[in-house]
Every structure is written in C-alpha cells, then in structure tokens.
PDB file of N, CA and C in Angstrom:
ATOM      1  N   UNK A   1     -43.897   1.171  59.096  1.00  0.00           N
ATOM      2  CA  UNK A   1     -43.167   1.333  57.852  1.00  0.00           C
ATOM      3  C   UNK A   1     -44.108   1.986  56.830  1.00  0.00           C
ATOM      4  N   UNK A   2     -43.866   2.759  56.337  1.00  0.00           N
ATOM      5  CA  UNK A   2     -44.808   3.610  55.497  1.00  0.00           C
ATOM      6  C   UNK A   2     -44.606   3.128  54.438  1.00  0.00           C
ATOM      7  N   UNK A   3     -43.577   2.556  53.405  1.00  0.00           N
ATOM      8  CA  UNK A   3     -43.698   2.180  51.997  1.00  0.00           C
ATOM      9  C   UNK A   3     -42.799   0.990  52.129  1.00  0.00           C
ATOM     10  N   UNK A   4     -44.077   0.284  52.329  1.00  0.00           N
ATOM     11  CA  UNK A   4     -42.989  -1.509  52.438  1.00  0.00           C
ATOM     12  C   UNK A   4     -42.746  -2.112  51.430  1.00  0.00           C
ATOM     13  N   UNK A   5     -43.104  -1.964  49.870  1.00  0.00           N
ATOM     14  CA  UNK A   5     -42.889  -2.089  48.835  1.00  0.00           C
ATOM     15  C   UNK A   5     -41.913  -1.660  48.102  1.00  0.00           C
ATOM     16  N   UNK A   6     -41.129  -0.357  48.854  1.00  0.00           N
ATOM     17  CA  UNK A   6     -40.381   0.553  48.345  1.00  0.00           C
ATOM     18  C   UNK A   6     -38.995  -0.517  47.751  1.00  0.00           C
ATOM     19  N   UNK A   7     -38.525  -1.653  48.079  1.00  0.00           N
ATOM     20  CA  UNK A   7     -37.123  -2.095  47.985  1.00  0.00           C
ATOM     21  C   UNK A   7     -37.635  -3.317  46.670  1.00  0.00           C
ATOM     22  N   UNK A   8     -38.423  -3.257  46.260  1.00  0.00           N
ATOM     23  CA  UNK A   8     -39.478  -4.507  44.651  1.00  0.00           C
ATOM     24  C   UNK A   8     -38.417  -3.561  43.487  1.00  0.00           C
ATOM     25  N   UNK A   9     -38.422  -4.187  42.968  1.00  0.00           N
ATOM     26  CA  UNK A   9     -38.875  -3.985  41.260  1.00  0.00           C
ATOM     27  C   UNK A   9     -40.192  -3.209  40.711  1.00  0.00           C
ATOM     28  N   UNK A  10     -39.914  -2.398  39.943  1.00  0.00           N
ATOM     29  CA  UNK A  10     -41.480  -1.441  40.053  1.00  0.00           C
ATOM     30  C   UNK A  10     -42.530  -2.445  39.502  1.00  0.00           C
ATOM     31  N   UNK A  11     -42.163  -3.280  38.701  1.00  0.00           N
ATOM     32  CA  UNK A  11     -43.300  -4.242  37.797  1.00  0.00           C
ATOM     33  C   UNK A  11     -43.940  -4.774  39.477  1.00  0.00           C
ATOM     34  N   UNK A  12     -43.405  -5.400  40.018  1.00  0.00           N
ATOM     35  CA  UNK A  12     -43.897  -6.061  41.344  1.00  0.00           C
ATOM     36  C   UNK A  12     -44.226  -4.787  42.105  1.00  0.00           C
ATOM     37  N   UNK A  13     -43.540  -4.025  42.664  1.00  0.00           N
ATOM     38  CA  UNK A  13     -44.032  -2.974  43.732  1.00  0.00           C
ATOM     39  C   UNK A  13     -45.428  -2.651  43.339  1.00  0.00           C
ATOM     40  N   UNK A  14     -45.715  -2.325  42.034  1.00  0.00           N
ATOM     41  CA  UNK A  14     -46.758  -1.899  41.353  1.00  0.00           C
ATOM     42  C   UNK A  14     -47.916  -2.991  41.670  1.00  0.00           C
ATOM     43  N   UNK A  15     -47.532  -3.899  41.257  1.00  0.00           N
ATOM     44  CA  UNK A  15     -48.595  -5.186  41.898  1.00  0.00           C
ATOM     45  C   UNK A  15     -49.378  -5.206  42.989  1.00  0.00           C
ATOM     46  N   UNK A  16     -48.386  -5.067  44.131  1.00  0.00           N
ATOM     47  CA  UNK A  16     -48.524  -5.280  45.551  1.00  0.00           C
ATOM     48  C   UNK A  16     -49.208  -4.184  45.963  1.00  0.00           C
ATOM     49  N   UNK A  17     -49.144  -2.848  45.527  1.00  0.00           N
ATOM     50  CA  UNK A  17     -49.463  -1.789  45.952  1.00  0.00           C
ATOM     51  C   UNK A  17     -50.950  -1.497  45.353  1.00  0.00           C
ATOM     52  N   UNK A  18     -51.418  -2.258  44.459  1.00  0.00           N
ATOM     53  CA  UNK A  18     -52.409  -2.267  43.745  1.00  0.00           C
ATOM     54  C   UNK A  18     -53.096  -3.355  44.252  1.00  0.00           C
ATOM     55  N   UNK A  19     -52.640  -4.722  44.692  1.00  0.00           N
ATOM     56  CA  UNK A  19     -53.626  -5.589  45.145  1.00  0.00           C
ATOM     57  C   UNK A  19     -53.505  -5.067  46.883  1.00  0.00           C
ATOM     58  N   UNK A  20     -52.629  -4.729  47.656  1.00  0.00           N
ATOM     59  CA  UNK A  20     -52.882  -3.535  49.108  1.00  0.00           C
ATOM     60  C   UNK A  20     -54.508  -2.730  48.857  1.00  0.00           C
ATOM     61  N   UNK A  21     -54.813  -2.174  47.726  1.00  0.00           N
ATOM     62  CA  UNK A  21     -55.938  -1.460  47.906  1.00  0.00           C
ATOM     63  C   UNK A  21     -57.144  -1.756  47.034  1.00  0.00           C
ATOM     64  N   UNK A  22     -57.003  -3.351  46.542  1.00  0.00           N
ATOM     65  CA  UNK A  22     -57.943  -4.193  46.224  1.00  0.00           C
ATOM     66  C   UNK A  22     -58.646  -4.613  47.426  1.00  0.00           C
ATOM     67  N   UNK A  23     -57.005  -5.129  48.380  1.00  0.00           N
ATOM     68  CA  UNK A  23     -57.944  -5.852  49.826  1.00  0.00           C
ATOM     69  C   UNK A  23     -58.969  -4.395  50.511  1.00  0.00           C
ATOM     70  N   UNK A  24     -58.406  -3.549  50.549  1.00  0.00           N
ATOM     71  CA  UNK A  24     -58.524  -2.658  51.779  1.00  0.00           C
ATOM     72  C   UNK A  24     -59.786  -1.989  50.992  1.00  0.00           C
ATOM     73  N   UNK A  25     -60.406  -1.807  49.604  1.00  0.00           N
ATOM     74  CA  UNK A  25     -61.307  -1.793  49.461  1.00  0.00           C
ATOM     75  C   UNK A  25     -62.574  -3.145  49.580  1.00  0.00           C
ATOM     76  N   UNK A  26     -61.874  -4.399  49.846  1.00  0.00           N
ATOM     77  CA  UNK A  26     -63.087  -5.529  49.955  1.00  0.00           C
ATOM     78  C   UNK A  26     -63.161  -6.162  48.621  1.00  0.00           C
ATOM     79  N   UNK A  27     -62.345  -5.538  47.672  1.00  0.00           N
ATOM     80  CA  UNK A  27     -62.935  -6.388  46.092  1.00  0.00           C
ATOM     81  C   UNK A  27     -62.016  -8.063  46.098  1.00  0.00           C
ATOM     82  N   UNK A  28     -63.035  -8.820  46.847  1.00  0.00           N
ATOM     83  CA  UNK A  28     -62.288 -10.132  46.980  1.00  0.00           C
ATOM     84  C   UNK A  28     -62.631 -10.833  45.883  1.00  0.00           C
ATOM     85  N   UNK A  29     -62.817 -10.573  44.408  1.00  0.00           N
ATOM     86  CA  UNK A  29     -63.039 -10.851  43.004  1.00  0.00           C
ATOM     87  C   UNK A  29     -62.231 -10.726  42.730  1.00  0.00           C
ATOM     88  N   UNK A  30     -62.048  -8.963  42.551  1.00  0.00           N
ATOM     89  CA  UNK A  30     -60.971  -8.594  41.852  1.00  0.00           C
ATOM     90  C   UNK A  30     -59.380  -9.112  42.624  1.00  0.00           C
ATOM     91  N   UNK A  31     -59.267  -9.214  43.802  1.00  0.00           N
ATOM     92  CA  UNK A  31     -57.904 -10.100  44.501  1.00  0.00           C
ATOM     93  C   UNK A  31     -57.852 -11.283  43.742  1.00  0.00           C
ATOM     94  N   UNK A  32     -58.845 -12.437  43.713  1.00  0.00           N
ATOM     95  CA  UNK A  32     -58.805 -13.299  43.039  1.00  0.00           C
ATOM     96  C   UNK A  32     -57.507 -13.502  41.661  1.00  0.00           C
ATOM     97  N   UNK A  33     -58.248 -12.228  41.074  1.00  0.00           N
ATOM     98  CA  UNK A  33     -57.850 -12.327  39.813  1.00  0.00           C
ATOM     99  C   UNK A  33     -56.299 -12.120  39.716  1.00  0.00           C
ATOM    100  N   UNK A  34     -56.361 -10.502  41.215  1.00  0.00           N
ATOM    101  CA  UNK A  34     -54.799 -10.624  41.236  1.00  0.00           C
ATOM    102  C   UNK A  34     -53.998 -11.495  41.315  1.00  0.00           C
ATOM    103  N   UNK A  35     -54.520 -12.526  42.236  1.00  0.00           N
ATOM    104  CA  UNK A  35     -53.633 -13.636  42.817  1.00  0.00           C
ATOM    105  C   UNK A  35     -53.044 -14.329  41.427  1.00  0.00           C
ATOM    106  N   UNK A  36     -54.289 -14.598  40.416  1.00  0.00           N
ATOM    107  CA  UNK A  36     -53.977 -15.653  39.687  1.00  0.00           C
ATOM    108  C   UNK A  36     -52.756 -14.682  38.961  1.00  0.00           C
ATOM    109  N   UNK A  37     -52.923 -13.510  38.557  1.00  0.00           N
ATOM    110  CA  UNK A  37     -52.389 -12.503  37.843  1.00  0.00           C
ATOM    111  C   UNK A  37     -50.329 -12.421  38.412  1.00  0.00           C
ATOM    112  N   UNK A  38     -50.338 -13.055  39.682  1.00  0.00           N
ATOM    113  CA  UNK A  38     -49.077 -13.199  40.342  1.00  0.00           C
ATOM    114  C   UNK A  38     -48.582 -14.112  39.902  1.00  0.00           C
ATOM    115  N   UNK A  39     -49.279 -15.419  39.585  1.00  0.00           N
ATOM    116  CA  UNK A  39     -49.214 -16.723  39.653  1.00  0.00           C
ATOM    117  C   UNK A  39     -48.122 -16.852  38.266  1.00  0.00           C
ATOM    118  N   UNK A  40     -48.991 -15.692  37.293  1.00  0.00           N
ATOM    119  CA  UNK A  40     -48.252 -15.575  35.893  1.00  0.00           C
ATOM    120  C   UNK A  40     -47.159 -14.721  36.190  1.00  0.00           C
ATOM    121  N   UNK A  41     -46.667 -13.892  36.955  1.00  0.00           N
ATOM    122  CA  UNK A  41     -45.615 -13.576  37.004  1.00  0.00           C
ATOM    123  C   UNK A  41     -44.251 -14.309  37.275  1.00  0.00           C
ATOM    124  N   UNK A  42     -44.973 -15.291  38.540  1.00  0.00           N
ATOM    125  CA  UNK A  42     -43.763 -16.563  39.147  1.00  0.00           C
ATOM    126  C   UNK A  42     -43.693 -17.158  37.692  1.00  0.00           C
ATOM    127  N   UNK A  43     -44.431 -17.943  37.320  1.00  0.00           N
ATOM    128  CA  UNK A  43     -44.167 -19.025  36.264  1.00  0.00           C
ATOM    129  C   UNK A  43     -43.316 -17.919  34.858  1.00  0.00           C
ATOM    130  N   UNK A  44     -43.557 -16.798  34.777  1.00  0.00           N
ATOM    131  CA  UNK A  44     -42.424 -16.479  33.733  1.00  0.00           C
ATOM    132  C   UNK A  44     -41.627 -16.033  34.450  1.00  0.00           C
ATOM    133  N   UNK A  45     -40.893 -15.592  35.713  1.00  0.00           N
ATOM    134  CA  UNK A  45     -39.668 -15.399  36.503  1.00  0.00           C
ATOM    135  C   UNK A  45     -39.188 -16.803  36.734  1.00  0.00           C
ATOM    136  N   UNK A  46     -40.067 -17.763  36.742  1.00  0.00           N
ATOM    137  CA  UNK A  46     -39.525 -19.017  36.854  1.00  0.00           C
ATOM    138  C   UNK A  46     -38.761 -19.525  35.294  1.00  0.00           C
ATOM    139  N   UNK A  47     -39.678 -19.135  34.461  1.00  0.00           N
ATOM    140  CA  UNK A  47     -39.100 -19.808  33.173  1.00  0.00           C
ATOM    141  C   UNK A  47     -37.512 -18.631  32.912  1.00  0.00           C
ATOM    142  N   UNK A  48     -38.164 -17.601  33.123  1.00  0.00           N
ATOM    143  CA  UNK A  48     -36.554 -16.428  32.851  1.00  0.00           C
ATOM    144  C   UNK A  48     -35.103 -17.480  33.300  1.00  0.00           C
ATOM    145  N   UNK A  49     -35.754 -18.143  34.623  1.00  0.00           N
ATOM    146  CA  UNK A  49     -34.494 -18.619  35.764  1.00  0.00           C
ATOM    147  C   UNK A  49     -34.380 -19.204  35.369  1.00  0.00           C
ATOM    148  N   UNK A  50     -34.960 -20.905  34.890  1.00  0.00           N
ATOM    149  CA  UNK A  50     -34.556 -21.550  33.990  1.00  0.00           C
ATOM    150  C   UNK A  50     -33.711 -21.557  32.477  1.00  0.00           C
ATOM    151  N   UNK A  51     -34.018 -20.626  31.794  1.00  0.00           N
ATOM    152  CA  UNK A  51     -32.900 -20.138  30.893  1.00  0.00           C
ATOM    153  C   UNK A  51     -31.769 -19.648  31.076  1.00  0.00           C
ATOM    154  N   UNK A  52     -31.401 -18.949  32.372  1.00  0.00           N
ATOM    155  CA  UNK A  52     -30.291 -18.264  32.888  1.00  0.00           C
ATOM    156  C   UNK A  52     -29.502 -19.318  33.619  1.00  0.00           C
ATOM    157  N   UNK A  53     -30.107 -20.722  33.766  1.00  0.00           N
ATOM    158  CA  UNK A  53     -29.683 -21.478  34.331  1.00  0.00           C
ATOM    159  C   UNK A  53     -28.927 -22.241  33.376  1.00  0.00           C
ATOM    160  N   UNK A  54     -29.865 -22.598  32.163  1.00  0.00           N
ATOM    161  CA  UNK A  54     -29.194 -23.373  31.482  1.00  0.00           C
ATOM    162  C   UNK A  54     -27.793 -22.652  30.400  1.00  0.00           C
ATOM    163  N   UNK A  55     -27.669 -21.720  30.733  1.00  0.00           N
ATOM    164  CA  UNK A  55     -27.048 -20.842  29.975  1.00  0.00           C
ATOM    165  C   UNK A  55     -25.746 -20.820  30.665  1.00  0.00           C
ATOM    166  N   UNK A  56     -25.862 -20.618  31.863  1.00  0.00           N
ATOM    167  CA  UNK A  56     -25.282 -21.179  32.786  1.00  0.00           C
ATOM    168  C   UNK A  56     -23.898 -22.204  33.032  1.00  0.00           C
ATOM    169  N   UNK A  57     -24.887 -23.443  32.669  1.00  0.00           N
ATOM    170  CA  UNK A  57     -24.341 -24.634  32.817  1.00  0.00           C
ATOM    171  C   UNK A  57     -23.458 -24.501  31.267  1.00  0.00           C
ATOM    172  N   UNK A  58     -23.810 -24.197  29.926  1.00  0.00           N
ATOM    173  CA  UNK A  58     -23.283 -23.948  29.346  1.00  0.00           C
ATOM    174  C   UNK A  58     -21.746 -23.346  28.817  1.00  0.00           C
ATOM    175  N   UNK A  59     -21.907 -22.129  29.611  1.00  0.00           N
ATOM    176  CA  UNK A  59     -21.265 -21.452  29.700  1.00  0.00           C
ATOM    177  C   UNK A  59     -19.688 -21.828  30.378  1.00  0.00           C
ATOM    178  N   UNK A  60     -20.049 -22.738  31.863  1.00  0.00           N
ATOM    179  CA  UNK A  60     -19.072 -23.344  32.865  1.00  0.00           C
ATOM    180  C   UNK A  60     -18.299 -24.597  31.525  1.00  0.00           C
ATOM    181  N   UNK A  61     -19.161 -25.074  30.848  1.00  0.00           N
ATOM    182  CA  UNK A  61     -18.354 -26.093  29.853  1.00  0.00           C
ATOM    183  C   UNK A  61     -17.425 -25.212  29.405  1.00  0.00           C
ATOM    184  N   UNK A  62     -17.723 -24.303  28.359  1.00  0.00           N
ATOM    185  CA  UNK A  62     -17.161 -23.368  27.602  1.00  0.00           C
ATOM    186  C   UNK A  62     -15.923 -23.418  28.500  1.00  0.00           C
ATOM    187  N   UNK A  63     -15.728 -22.307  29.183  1.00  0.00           N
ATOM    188  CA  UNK A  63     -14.768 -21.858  30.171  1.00  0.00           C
ATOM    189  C   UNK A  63     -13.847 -23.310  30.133  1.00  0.00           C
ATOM    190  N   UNK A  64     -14.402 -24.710  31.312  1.00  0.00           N
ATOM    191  CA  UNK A  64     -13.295 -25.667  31.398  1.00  0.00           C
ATOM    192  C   UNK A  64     -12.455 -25.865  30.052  1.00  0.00           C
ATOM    193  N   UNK A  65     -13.367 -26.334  28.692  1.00  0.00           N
ATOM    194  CA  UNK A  65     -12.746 -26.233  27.415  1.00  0.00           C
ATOM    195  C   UNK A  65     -11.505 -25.905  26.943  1.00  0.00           C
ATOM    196  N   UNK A  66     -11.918 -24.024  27.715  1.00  0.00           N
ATOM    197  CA  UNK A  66     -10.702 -23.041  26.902  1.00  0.00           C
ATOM    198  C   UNK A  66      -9.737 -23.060  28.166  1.00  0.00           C
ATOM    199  N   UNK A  67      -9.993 -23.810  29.095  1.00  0.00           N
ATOM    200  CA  UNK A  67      -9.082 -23.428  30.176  1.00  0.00           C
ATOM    201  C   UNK A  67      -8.087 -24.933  29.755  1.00  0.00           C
ATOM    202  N   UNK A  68      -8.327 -25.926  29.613  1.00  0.00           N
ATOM    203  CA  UNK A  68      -7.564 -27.055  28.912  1.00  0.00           C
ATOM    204  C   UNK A  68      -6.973 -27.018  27.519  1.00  0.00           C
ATOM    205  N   UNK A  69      -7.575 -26.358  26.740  1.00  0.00           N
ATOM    206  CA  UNK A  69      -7.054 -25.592  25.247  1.00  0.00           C
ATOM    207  C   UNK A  69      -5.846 -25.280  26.203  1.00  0.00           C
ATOM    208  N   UNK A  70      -6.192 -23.934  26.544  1.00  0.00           N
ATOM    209  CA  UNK A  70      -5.119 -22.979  27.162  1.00  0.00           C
ATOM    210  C   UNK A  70      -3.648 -23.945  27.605  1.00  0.00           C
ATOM    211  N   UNK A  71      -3.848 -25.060  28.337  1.00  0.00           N
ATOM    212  CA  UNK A  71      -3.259 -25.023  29.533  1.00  0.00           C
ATOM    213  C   UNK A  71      -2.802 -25.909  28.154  1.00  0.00           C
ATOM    214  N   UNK A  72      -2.666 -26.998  27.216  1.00  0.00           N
ATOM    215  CA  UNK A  72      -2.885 -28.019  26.188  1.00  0.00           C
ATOM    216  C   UNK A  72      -1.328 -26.676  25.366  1.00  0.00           C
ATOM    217  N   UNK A  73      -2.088 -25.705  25.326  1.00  0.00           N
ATOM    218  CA  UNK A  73      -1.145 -24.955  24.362  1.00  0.00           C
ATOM    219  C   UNK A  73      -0.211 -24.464  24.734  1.00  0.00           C
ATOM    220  N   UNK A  74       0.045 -24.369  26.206  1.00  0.00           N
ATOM    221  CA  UNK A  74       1.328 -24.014  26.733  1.00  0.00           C
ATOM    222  C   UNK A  74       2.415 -25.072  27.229  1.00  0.00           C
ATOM    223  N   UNK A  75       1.597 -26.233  27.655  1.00  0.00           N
ATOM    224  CA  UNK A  75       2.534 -27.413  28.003  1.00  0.00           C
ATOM    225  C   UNK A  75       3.068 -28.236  26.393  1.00  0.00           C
ATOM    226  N   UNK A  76       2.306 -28.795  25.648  1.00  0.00           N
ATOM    227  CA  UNK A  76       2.708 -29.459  24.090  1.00  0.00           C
ATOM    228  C   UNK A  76       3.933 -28.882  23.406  1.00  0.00           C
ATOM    229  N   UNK A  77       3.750 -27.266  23.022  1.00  0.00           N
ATOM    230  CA  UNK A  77       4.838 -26.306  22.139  1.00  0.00           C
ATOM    231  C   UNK A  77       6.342 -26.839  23.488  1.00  0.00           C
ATOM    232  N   UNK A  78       6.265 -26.527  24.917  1.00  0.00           N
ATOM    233  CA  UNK A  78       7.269 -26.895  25.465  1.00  0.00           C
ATOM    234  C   UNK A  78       7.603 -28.741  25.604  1.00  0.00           C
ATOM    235  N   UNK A  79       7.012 -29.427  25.527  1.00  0.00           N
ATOM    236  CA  UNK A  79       6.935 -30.804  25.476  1.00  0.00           C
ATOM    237  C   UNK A  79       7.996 -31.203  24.050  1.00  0.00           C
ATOM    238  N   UNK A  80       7.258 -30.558  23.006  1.00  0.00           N
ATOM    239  CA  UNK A  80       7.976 -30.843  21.374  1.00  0.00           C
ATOM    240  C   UNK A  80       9.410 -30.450  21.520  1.00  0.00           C
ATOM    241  N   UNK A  81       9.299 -29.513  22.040  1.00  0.00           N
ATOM    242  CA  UNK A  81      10.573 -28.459  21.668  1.00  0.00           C
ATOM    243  C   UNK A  81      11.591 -28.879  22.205  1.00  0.00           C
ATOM    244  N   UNK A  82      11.367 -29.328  23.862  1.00  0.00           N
ATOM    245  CA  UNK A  82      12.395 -29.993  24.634  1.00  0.00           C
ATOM    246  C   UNK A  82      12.818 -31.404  23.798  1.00  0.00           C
ATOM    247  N   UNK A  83      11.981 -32.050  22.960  1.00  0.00           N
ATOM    248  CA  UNK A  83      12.645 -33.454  22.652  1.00  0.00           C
ATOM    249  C   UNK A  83      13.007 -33.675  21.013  1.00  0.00           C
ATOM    250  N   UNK A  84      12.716 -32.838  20.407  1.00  0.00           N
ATOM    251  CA  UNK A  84      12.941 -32.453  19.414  1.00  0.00           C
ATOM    252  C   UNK A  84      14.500 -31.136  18.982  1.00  0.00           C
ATOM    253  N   UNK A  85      14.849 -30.783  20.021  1.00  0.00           N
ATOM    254  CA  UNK A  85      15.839 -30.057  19.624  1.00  0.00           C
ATOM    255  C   UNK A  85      17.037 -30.616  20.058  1.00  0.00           C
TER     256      UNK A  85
END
C-alpha cells in the first residue's frame, strides 16, 4: 500500500506521516514526544465527543417534549370541542 494514511483527516494523516519518518530516521526522543503529542489529540477528540454527546442527550429531551406538546395539541382542541358543543 503506498499511502496508508491516505483515508485520516489531514490534522492526523499529517501526524502519522511525520512520526513514519521520525521512526525510520531513529529519533526515538523525538517519537517520544510524538506519542505524548497524540495523547493530546485523543483527550481533546475525547472531550469534542463528550460535548456532542451531551448535546445529544439534550437534544432527544427537546424532541420527546415537542413531540407530546404536538400530540397534547391535537388530541385536547378535539377532546373540548366534542363535549362542549
């Protein structure tokens, strides 16, 4: 496979392709650093996911809400009307 990086995100492809010729030059310092340098990428893709999560869960309330509003405003107006007229 000639460009196994090719299917990343460029922020990551860029990474990988840069610590690829950290190893292959021997700079097992500078890998080091990459590694830790990844480490900060997970933990803010992790925190991103966590917000998208809770946003999420949010969101699914919202929706049931307006879906009982909804359903609240079409059954009541016929409920009144039938016993009232």
């Amino acid at each position: 496979m000639k460009y196994p990086f090719a299917d990343l995100k460029a922020e990551t492809r860029i990474f990988f392709e840069g610590f690829q010729k950290i190893l292959a030059n021997r700079e097992y310092t500078a890998a080091e650093g990459k590694l830790l340098e990844l480490a900060r990428i997970f933990a803010s893709q992790n925190s991103e996911l966590e917000k998208a999560a809770k946003q999420g869960r949010y969101s699914n309330y919202l929706a049931i809400a307006g879906i009982v509003i909804g359903i609240c405003g079409i059954i009541l107006p016929y409920l009144f009307s039938a016993h009232g007229g």
